[in-house]
Protein backbone atom coordinates (compact mmCIF):
# COMPACT_ATOMS: atom_id res chain seq x y z
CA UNK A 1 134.35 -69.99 36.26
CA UNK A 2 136.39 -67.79 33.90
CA UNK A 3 139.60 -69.86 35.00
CA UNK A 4 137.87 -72.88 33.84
CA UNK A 5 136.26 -71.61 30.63
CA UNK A 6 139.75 -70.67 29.80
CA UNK A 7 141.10 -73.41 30.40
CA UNK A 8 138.87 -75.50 28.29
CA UNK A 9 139.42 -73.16 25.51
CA UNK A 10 143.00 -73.65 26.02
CA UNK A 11 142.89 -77.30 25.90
CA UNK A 12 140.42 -77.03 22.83
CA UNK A 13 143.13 -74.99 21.05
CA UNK A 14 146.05 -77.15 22.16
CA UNK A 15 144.33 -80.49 20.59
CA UNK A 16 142.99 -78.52 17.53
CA UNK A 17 145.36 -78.98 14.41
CA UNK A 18 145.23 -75.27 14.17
CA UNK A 19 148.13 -75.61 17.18
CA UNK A 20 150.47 -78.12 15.53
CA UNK A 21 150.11 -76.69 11.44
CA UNK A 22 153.43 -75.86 9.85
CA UNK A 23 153.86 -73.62 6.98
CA UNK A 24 155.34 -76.63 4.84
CA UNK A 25 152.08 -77.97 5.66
CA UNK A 26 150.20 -74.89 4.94
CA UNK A 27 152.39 -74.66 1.24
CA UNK A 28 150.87 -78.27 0.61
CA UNK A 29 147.56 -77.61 1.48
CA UNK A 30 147.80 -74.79 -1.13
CA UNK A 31 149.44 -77.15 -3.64
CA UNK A 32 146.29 -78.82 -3.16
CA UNK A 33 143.94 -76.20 -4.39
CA UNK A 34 146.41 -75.47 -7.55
CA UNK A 35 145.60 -79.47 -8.20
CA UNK A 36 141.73 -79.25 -7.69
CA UNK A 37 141.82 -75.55 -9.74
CA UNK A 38 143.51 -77.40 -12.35
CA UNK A 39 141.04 -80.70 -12.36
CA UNK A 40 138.13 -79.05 -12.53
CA UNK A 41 138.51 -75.76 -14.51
CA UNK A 42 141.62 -76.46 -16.76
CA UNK A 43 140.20 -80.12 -16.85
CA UNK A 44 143.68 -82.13 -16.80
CA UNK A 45 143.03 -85.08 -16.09
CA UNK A 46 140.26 -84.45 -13.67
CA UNK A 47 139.35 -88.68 -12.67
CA UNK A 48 142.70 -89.17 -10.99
CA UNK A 49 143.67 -85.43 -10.40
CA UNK A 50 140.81 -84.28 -8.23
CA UNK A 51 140.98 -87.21 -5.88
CA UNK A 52 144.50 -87.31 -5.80
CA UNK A 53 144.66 -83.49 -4.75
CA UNK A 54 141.98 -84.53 -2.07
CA UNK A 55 144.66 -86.76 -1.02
CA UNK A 56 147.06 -84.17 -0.57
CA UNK A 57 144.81 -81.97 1.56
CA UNK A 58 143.63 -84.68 3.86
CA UNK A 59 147.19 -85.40 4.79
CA UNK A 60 148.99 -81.50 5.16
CA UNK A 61 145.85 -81.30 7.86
CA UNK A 62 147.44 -82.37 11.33
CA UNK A 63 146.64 -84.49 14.04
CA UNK A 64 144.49 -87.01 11.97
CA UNK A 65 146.16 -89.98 12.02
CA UNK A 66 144.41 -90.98 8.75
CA UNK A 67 147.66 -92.17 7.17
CA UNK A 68 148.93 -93.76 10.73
CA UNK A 69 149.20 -97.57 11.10
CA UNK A 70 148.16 -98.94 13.99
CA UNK A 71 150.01 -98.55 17.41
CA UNK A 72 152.22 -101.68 18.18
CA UNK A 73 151.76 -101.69 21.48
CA UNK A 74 147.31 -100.89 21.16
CA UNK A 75 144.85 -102.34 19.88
CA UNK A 76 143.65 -99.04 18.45
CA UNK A 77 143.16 -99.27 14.75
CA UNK A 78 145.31 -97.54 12.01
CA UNK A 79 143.97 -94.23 9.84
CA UNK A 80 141.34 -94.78 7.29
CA UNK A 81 143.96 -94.03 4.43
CA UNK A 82 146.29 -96.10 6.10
CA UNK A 83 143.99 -99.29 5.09
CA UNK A 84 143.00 -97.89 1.77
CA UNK A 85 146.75 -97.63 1.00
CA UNK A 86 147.80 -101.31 0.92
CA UNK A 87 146.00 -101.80 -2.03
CA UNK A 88 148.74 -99.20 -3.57
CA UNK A 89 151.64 -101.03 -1.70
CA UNK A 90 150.52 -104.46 -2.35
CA UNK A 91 150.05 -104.01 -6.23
CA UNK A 92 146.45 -104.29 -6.21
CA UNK A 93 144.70 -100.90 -7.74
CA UNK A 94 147.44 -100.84 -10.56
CA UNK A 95 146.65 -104.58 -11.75
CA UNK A 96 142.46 -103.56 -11.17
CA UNK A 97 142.95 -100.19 -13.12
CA UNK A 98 144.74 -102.34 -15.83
CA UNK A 99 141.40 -104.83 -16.01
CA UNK A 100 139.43 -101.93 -16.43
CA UNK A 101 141.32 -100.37 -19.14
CA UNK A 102 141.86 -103.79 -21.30
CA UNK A 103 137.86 -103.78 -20.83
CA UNK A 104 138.03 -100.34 -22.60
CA UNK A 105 140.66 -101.46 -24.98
CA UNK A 106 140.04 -102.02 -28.55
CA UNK A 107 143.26 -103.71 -30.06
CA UNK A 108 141.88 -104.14 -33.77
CA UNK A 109 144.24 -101.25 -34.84
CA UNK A 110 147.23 -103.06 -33.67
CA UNK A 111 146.38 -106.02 -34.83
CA UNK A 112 145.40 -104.90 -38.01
CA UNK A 113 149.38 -102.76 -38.08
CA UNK A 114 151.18 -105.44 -35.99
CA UNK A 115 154.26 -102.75 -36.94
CA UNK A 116 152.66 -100.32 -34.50
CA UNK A 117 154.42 -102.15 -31.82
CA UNK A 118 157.90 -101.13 -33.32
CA UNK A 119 156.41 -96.96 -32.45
CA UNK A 120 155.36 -98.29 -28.86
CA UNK A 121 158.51 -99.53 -27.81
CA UNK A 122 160.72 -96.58 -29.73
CA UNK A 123 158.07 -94.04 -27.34
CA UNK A 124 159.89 -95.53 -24.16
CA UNK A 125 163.36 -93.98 -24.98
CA UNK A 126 162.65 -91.18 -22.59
CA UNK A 127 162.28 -94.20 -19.82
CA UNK A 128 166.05 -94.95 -20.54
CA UNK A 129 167.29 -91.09 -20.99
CA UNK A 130 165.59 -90.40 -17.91
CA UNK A 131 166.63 -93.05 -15.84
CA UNK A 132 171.04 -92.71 -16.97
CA UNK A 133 170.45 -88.84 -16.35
CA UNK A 134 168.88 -89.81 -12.81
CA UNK A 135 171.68 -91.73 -12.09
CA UNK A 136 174.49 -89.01 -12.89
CA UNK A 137 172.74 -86.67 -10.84
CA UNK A 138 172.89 -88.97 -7.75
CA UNK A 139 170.02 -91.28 -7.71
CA UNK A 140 170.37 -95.22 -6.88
CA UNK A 141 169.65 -97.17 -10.09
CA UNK A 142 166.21 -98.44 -7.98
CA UNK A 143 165.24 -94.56 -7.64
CA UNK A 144 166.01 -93.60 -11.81
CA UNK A 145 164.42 -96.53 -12.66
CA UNK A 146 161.11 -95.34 -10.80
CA UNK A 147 161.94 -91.54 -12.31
CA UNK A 148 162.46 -92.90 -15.60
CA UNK A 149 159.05 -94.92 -16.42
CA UNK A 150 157.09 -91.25 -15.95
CA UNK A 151 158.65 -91.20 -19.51
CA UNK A 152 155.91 -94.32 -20.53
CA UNK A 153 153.08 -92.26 -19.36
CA UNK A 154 151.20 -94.85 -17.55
CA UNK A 155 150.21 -93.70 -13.81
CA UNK A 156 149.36 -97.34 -12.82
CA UNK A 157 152.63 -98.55 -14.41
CA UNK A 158 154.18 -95.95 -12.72
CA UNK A 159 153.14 -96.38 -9.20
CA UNK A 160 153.10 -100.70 -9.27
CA UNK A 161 157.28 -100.27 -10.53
CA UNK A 162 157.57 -97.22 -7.73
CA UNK A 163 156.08 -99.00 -4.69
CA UNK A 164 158.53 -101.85 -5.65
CA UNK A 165 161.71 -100.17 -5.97
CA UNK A 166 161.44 -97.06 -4.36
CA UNK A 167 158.48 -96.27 -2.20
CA UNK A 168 159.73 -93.05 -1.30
CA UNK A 169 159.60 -91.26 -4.40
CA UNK A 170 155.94 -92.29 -4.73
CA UNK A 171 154.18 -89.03 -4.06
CA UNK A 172 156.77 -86.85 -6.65
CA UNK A 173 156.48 -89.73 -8.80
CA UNK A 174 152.73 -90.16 -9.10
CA UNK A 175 151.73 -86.49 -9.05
CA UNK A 176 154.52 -86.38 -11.96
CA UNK A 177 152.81 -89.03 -13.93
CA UNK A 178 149.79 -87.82 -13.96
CA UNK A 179 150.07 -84.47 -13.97
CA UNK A 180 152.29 -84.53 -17.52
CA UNK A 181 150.01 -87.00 -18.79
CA UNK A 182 147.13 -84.39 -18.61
CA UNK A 183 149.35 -81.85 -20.01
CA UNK A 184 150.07 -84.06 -23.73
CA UNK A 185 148.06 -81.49 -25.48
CA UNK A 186 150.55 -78.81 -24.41
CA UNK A 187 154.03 -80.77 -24.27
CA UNK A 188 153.48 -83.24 -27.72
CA UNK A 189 152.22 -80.41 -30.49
CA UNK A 190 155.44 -78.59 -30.22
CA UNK A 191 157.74 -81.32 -30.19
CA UNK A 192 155.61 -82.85 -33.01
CA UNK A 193 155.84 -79.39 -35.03
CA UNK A 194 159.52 -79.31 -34.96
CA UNK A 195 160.75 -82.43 -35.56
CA UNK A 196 158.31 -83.14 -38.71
CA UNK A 197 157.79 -81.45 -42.32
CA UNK A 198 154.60 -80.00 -43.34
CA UNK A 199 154.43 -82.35 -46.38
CA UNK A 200 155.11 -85.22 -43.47
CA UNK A 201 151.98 -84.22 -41.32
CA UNK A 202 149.98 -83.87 -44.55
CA UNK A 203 150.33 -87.81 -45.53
CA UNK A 204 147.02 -89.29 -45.27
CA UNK A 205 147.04 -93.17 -44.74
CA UNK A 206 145.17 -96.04 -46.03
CA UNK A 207 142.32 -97.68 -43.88
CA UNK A 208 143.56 -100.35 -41.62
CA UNK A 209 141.94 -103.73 -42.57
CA UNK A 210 139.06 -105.45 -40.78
CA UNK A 211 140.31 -107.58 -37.70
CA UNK A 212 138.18 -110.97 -36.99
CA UNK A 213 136.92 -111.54 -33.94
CA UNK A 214 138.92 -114.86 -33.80
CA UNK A 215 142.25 -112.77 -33.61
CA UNK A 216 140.74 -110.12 -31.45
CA UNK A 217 140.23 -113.21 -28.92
CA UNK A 218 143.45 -114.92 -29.91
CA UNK A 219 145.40 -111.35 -29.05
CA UNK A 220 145.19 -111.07 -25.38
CA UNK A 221 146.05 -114.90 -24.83
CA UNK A 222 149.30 -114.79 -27.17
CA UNK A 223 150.70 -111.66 -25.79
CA UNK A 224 150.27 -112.92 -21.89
CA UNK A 225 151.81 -116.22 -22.77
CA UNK A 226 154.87 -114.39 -24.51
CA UNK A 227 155.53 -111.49 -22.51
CA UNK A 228 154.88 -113.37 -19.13
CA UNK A 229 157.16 -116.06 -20.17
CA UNK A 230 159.81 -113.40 -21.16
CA UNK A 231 158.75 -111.15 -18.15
CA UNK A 232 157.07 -113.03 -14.90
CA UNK A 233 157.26 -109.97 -12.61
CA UNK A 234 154.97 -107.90 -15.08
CA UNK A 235 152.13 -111.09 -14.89
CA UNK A 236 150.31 -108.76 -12.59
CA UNK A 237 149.89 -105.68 -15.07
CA UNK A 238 149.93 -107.79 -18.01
CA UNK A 239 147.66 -110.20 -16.89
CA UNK A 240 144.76 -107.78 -15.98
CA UNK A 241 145.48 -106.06 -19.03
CA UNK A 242 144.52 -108.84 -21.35
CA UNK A 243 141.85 -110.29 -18.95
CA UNK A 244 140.12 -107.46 -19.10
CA UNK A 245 140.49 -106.86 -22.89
CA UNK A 246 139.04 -110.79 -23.15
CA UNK A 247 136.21 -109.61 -21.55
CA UNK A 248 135.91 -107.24 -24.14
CA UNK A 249 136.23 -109.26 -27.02
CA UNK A 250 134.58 -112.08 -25.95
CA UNK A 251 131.20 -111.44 -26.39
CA UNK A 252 129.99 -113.56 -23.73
CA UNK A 253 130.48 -111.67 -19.93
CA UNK A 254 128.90 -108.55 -20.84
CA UNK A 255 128.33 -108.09 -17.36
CA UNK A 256 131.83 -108.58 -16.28
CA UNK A 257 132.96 -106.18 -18.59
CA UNK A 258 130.56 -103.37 -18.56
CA UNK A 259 131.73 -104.22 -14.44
CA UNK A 260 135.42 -103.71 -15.80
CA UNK A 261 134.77 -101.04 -17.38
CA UNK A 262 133.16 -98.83 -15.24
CA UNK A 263 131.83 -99.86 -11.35
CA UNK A 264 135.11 -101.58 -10.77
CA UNK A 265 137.74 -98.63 -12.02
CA UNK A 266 135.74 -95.83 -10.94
CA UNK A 267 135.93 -97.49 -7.31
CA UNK A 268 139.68 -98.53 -7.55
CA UNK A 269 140.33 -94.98 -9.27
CA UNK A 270 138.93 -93.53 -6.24
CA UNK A 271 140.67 -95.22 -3.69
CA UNK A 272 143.97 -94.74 -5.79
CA UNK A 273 144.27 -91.35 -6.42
CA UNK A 274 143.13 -90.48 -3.18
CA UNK A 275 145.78 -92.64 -1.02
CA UNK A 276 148.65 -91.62 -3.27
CA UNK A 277 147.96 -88.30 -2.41
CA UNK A 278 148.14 -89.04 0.83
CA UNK A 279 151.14 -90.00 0.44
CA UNK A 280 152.76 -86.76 -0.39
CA UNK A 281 152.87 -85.05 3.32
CA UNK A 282 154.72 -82.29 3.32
CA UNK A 283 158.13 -83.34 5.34
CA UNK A 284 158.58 -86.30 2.66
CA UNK A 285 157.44 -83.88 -0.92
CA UNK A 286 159.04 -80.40 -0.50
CA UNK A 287 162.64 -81.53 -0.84
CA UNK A 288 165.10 -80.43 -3.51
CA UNK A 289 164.95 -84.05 -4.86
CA UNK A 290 161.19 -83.40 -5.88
CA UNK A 291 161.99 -80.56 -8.30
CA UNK A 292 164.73 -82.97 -9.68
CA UNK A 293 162.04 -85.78 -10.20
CA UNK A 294 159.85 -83.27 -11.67
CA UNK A 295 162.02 -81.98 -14.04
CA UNK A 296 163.58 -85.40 -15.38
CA UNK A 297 159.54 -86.31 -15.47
CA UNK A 298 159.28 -83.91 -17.56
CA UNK A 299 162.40 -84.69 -20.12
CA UNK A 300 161.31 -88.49 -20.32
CA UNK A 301 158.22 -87.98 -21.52
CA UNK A 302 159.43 -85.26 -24.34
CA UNK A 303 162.20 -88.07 -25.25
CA UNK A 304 159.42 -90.70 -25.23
CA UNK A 305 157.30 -88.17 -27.54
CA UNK A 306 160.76 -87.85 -29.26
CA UNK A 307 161.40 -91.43 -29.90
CA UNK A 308 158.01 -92.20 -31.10
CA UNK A 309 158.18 -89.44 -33.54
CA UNK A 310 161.99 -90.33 -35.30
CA UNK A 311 160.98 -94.20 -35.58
CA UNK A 312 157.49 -92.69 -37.65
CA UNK A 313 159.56 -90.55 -39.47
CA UNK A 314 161.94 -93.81 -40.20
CA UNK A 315 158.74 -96.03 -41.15
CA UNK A 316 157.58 -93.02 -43.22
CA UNK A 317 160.46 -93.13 -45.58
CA UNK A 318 160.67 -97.00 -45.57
CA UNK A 319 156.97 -97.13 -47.06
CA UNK A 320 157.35 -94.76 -49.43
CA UNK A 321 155.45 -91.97 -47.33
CA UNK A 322 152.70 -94.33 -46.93
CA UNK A 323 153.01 -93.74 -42.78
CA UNK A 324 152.38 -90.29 -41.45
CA UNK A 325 155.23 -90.12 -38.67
CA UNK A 326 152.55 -88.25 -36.52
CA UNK A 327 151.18 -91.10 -35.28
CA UNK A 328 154.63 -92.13 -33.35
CA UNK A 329 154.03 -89.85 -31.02
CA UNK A 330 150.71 -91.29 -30.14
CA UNK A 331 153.05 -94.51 -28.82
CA UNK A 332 153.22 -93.10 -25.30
CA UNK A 333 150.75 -95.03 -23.22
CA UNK A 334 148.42 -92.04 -22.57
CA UNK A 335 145.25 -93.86 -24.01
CA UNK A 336 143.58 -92.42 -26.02
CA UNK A 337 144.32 -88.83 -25.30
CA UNK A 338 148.33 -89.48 -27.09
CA UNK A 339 145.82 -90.57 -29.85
CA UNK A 340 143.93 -87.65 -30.34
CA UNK A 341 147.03 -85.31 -30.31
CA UNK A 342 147.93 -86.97 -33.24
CA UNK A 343 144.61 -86.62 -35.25
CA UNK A 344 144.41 -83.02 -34.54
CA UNK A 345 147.87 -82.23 -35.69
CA UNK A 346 147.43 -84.30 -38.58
CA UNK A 347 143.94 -82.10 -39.43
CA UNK A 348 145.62 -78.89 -38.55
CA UNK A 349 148.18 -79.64 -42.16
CA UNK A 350 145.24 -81.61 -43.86
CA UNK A 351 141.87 -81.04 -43.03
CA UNK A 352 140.88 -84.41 -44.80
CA UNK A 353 143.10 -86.27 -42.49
CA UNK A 354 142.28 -88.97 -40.60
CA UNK A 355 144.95 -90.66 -38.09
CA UNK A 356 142.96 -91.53 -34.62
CA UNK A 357 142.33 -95.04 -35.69
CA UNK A 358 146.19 -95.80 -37.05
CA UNK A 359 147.37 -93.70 -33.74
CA UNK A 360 145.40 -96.21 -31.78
CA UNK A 361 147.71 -99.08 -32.92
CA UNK A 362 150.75 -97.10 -31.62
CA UNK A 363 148.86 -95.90 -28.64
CA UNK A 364 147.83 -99.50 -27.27
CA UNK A 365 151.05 -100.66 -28.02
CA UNK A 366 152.40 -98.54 -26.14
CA UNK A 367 150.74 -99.31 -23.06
CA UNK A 368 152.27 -103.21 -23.32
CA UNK A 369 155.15 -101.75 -24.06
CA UNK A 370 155.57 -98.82 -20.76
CA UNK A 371 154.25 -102.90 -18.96
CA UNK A 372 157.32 -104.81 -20.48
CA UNK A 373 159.48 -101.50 -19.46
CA UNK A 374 158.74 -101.60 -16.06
CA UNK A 375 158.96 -105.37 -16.54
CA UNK A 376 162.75 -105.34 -17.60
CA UNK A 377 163.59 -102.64 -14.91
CA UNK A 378 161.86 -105.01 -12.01
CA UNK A 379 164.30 -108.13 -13.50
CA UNK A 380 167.24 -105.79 -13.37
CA UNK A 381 166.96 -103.96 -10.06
CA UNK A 382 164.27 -105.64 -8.18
């Protein structure tokens, strides 16, 4: 009897995953618990950051088989995650998290400063600093061109250009994206303080004019004629974007876009962060090239913060020092978080400030403008 009960135990322990961990394994599993520690007490970016940490722990733990496909030679099914995870590889949760946040999307500050446009597309420059510096250290244009659109600060962009060109880096890439995006209110104030006056950040602005609701519904069907004309690889991003956003303005599916807005992303969010975490087991993340991707993450989106900022300062001395050249930061995609960065800085030299609305403008347009980005990297190395 003791033979046996031993050897049961034995075979228990030799089909547990406590047999087969690794300490890489064990190191991600920690990495995990920094994620959820800083989702839910530092708050950064909890919606995508807690599920995506999930992600991470669910596939460090051995022996599941939830991110296997299925055997080619079984009819056994593949993992759980493995399912879940086509909708990352086949484009679909980016293009459904873009419906949702065109649902969300007011555009009546852009429209209302069509010159906001000019601050989204000056905060992509870290996009294009990022991606030549990931090419002299070594990268294949395909790879810097999935480092360098952390700099637009758009997850969903992020991941939809990643999974096209280099599927690889998605783990690095995504936990990149996100991660700095939830860190704007640490990385943009500085960066803001230093390359602006105190007489700049005190410049109080005129209120934006009142948009009709005939151009609010014209918007979304002008900009996905021109820039999916210019840029048919993007339709996908672009599309959802301004379907959702017609939803919005509309005034006549309600339903569909309260649906938009908040069954349908919450679910898709889910499923995304989750299976992109996943994706980061620990024989594919902890490689040298991961602290390069992280570090280059990190310069594109201060150059993007950068570029934004020198184009307001540029528009602030064309008008007369009718533009406060805060609000070019706010041209990173990070909606509306980018936006609020700017209104606090801009209260912090003048307490009768006001710049969330005028930030907006820049803010929305940037996230067309991290869309046409990944757009014009798809038509040159896709």
């Amino acid at each position: 009897m003791s033979f046996s009960f031993l050897d049961t135990i034995q075979k228990v322990w030799s089909q547990s995953g406590y047999s087969a961990i690794t300490w890489q394994q064990l190191l991600m599993i920690g990495i995990a618990f920094v994620l959820v520690y800083l989702a839910v007490v530092k708050k950064f970016e909890p919606l995508l950051l807690l599920p995506i940490a999930f992600g991470v722990l669910l596939a460090n733990l051995p022996l599941t088989g939830l991110m296997s496909p299925p055997p080619e030679s079984a009819k056994e099914p593949g993992g759980l995650l493995y399912y879940l995870y086509m909708g990352v590889k086949l484009g679909i949760y980016p293009s459904l998290i873009f419906l949702g946040v065109g649902a969300m999307t007011d555009f009546g500050p852009l429209i209302a400063r069509p010159s906001s446009l000019f601050l989204g597309a000056a905060a992509q420059l870290g996009i294009y600093i990022a991606f030549i510096v990931a090419i002299a250290l070594g990268f294949s244009p395909q790879q810097a061109a999935s480092i360098g659109i952390i700099g637009g600060a758009d997850g969903p962009t992020a991941i939809y250009l990643t999974t096209r060109l280099a599927p690889d880096l998605l783990p690095a890439i995504a936990i990149a994206a996100y991660s700095y995006m939830a860190l704007i209110p640490l990385i943009q104030p500085p960066i803001m303080r230093l390359l602006t006056t105190k007489k700049e950040r005190e410049i109080k602005m005129e209120q934006l004019r009142e948009v009709s609701k005939l151009e609010k519904i014209a918007f979304p069907m002008v900009v996905t004629v021109i820039v999916v004309l210019l840029l048919p690889s993007v339709a996908p991003l672009i599309g959802m974007l301004m379907l959702g956003n017609l939803f919005r303005e509309s005034g006549v599916v309600e339903r569909l876009s309260n649906t938009a807005q908040n069954a349908l992303i919450n679910i898709v969010t889910i499923f995304l962060g989750t299976t992109v975490g996943a994706t980061a087991v620990a024989e594919r993340f902890l490689r040298p090239e991961t602290l390069k991707i992280i570090a280059l993450g990190l310069m594109a989106f201060a150059f993007s913060t950068i570029g934004g900022l020198l184009l307001g300062k540029l528009m602030s001395w064309l008008s007369g020092g009718k533009i406060n050249p805060l609000i070019g930061s706010a041209g990173v995609s990070a909606v509306p978080m980018a936006a609020r960065v700017s209104q606090v800085e801009g209260q912090k030299a003048n307490p009768s400030n006001y710049l969330l609305m005028h930030a907006m403008g820049a803010n929305v347009a940037g996230v067309i403008g991290s869309a046409v980005a990944a757009g014009i990297l798809l038509a040159l190395f896709g």
